[in-house]
Protein backbone atom coordinates (compact mmCIF):
# COMPACT_ATOMS: atom_id res chain seq x y z
CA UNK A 1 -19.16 -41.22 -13.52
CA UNK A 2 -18.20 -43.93 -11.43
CA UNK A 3 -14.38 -42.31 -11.03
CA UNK A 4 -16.39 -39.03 -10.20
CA UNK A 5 -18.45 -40.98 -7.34
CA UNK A 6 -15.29 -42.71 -5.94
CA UNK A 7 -13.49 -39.29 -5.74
CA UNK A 8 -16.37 -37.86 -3.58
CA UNK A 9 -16.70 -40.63 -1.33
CA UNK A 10 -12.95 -40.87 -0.91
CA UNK A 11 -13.00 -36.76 -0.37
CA UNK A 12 -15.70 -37.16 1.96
CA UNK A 13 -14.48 -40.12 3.75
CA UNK A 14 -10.96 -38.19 4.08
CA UNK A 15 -12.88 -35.29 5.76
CA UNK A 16 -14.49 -37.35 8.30
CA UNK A 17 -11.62 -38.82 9.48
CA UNK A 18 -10.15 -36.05 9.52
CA UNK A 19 -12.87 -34.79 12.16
CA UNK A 20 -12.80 -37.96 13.74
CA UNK A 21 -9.28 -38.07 13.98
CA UNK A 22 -9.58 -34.64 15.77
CA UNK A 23 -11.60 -35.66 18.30
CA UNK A 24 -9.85 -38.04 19.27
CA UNK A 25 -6.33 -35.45 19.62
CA UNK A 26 -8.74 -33.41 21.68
CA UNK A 27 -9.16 -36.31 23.94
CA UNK A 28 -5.54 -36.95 24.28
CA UNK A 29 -4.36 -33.05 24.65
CA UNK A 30 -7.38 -33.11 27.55
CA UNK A 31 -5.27 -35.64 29.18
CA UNK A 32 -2.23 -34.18 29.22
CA UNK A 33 -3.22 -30.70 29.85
CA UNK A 34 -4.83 -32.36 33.01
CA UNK A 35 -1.64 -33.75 34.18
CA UNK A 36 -0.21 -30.69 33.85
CA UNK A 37 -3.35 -28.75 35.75
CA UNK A 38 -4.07 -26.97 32.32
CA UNK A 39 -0.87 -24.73 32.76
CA UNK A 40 -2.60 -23.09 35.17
CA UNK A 41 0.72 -21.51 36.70
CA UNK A 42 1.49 -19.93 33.18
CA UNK A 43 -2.05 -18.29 33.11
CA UNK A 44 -1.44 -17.12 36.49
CA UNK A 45 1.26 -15.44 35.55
CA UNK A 46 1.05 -13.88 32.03
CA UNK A 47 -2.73 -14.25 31.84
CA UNK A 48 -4.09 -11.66 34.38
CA UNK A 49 -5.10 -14.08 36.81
CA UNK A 50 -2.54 -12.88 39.86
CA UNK A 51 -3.86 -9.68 39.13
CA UNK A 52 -7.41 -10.77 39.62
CA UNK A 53 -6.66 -12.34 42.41
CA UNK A 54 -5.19 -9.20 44.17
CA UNK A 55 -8.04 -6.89 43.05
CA UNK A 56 -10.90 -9.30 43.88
CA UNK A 57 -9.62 -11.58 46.79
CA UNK A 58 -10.44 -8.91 49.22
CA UNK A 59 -13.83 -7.99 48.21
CA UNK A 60 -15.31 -11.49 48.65
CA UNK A 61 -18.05 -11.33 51.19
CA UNK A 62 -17.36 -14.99 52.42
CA UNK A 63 -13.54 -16.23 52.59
CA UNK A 64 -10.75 -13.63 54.35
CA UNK A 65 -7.59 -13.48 53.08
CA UNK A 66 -7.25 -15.24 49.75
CA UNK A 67 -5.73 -12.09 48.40
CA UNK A 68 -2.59 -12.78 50.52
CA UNK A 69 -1.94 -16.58 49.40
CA UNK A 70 1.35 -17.21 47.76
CA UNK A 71 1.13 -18.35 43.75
CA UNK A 72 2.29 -22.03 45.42
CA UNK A 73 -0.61 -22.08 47.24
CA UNK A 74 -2.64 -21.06 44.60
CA UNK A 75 -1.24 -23.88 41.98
CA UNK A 76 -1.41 -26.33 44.72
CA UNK A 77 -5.21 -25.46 45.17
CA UNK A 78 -6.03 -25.39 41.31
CA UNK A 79 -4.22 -28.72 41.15
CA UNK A 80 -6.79 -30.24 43.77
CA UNK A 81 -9.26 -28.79 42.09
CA UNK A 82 -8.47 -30.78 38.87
CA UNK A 83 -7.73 -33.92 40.43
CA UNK A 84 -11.02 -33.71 42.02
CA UNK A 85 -13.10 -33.09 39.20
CA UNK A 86 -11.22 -35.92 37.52
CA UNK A 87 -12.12 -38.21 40.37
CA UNK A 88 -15.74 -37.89 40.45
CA UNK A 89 -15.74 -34.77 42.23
CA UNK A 90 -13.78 -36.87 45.55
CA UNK A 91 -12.33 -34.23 47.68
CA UNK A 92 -14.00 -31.06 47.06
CA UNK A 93 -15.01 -30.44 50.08
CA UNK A 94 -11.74 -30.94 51.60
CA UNK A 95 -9.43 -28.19 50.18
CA UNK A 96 -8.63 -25.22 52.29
CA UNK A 97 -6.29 -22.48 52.74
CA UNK A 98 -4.41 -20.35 54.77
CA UNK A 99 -3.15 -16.84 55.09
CA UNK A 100 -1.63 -14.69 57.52
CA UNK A 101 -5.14 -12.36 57.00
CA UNK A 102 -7.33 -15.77 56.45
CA UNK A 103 -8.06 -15.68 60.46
CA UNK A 104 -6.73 -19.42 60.48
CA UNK A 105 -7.63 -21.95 58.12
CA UNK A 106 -10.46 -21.98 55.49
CA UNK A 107 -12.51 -24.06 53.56
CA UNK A 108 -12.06 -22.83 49.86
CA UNK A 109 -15.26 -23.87 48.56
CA UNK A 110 -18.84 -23.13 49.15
CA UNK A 111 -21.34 -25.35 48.99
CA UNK A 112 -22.77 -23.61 45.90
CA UNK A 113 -19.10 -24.18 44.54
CA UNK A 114 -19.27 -28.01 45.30
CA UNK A 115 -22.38 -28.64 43.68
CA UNK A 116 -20.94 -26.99 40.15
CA UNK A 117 -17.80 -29.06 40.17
CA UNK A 118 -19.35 -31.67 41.33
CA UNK A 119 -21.75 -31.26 38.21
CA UNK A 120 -18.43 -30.93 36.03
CA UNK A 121 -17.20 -33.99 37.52
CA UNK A 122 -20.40 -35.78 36.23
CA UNK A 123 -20.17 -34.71 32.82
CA UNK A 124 -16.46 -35.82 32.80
CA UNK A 125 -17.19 -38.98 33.68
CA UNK A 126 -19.96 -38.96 30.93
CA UNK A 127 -18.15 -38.32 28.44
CA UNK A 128 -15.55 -40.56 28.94
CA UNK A 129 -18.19 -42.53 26.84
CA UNK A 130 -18.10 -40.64 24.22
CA UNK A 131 -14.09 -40.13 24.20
CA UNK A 132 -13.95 -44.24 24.45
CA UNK A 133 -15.89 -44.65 20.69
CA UNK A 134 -14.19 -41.90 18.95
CA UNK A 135 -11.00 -44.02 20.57
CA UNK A 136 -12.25 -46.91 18.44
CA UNK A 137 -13.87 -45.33 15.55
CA UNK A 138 -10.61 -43.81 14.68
CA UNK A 139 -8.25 -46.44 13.99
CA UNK A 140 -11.25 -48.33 12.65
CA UNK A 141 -11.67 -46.04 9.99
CA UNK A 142 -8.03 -45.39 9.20
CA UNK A 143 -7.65 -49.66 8.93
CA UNK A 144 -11.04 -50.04 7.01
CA UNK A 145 -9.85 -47.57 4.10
CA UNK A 146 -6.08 -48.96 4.55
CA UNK A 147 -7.47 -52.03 3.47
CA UNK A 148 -9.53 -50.89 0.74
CA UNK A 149 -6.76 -48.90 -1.01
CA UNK A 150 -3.92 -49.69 0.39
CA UNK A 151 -3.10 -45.92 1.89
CA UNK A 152 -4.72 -43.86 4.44
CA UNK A 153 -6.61 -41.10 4.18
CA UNK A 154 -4.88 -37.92 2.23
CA UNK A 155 -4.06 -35.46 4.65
CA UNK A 156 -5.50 -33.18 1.86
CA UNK A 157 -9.09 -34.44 2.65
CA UNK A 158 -8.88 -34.57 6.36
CA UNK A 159 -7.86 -30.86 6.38
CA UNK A 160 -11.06 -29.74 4.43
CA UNK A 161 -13.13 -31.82 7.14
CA UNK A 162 -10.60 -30.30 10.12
CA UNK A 163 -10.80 -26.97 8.35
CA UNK A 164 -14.95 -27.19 7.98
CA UNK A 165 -15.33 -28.21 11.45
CA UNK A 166 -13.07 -25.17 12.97
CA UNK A 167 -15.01 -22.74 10.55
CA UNK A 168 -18.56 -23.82 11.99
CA UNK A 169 -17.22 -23.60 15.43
CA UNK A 170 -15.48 -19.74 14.14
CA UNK A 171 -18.51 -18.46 13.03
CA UNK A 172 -20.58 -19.57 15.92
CA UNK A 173 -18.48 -17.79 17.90
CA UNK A 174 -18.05 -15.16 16.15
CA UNK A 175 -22.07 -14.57 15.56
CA UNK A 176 -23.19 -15.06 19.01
CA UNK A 177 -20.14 -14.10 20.80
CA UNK A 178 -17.95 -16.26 23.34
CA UNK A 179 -19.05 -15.26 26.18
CA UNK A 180 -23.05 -15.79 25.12
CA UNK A 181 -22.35 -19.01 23.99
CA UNK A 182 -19.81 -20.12 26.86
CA UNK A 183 -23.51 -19.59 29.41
CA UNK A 184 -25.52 -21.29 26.77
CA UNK A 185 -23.67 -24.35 26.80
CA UNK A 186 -23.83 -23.81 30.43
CA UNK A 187 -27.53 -23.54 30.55
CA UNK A 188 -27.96 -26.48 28.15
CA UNK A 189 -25.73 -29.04 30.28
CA UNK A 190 -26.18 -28.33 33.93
CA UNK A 191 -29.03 -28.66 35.69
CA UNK A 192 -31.76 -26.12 35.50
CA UNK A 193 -31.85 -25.65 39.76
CA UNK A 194 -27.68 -25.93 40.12
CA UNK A 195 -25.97 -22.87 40.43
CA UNK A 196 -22.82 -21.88 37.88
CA UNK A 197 -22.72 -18.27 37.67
CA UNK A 198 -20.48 -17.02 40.75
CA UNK A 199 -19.95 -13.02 41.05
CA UNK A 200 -16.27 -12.95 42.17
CA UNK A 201 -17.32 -11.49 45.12
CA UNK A 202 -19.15 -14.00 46.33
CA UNK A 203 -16.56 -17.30 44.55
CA UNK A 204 -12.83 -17.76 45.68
CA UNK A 205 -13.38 -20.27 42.82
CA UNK A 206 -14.34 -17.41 39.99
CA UNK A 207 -11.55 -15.61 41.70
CA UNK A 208 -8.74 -17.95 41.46
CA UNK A 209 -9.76 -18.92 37.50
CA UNK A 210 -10.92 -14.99 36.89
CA UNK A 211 -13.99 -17.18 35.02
CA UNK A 212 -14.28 -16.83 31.82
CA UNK A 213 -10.65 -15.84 31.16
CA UNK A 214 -8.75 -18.75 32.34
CA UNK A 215 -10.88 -20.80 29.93
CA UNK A 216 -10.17 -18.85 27.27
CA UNK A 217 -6.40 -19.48 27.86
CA UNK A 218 -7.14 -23.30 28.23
CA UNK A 219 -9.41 -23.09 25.26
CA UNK A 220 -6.62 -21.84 23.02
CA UNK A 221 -3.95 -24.09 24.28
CA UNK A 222 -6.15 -26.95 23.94
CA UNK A 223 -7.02 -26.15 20.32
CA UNK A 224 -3.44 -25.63 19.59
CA UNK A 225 -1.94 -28.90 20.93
CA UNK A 226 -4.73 -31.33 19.85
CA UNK A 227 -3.27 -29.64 16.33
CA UNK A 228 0.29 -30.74 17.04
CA UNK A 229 -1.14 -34.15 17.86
CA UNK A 230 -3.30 -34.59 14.89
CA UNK A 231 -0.15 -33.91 12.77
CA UNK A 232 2.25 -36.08 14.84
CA UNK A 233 -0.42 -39.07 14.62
CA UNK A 234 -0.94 -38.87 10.87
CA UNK A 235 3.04 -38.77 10.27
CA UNK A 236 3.97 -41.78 12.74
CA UNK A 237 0.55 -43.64 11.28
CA UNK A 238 1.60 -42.91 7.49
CA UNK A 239 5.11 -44.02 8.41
CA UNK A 240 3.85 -47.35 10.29
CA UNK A 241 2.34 -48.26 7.12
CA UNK A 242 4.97 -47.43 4.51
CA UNK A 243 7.41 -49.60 6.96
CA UNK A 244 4.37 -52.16 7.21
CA UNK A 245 3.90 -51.83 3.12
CA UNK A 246 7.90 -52.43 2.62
CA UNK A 247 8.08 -55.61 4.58
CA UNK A 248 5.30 -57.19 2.82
């Protein structure tokens, strides 16, 4: 019985870090994704964006000419964008473009725009908190049960946690759809009074990310490289302790 106990608590244990450890690979893929604007250039490309761009650039009722930007421009504009929102929303106001149909420079963003990103920016910064403990928690765990037993967690047990976690998040999806629960998250984090629907006609913003797609794309790739990290930090962990283990 008491075997039995140990086995569950080790299996559940396992699974939580496992989710933990997760988390955490999110966190880092975030970061580098960032540096890299989220690939935004490959979406642009492959991902239907350019071709957005050229169908609904010219039916915006505001900004002229965005339609006739070059893809530098664009990737130069996304990339403010994200260094903005990662700076506490510091510069929106001051990215603009120009076209030879943009009758002389223009200010990309409406105020409606700012005051979404700028929202965006806040819950960055918010959950930097969050990001910071699951920082800790993680290689607290994997040193509190290193101690205990003298091994990590089995790789085993973190994937039924891992596995668990992406099935809820599948079937949630799947159920209520992504696009209805992509505006309820919306509705449940922003304020009530803030804008953060845009009709592309109205949003260079919408028109340049062809919102919801784009973050679809960055969705996927995000999922798929926190993945590749949460494998590469169990191997060089595992292997840090056998060499730690072997010198002892």
């Amino acid at each position: 019985m008491k075997y039995r106990s140990q086995n569950l608590y080790s299996r559940f244990y396992s699974g939580l870090y496992g989710i933990v450890g997760f988390l955490f690979s999110l966190s880092v893929a975030w970061g580098l994704m960032a540096n890299y604007d989220f690939f935004y250039g490959v979406w642009h490309d492959v991902g239907g964006i350019k071709e957005g761009i050229k169908k609904y650039g010219p039916a915006n009722r505001y900004k002229p000419g965005f339609a006739d930007t070059t893809r530098q421009q664009r990737l130069e504009l996304f990339h403010k964008i994200t260094v903005a929102i990662h700076r506490s929303g510091d510069g929106l106001r001051e990215i603009y473009y120009q076209s030879p149909t943009s009758s002389g420079k223009q200010q990309l963003l409406r105020e409606p725009e700012v005051i979404h990103l700028q929202d965006v920016a806040n819950l960055l910064n918010l959950l930097l908190w969050p990001v910071l403990f699951v920082s800790l928690l993680w290689p607290f765990m994997g040193y509190s049960y290193y101690r205990k037993s003298k091994t990590l967690p089995k790789i085993s047990g973190q994937l039924y946690g891992l596995c668990a976690l992406l099935v809820l998040v599948g079937l949630i999806l799947l159920v209520f759809g992504p696009e209805t629960v992509f505006n309820t998250l919306h509705i449940w984090i922003f304020p009530s009074d803030h804008p953060w629907f845009f009709y592309y006609q109205d949003s260079l913003m919408s028109t340049m990310m062809l919102a919801p797609v784009l973050f679809a794309w960055i969705a996927a790739a995000w999922v798929a490289l926190a993945i590749v990290i949460f494998i590469l930090l169990n191997i060089v962990v595992a292997r840090a302790c056998t060499h730690y283990l072997n010198r002892i």
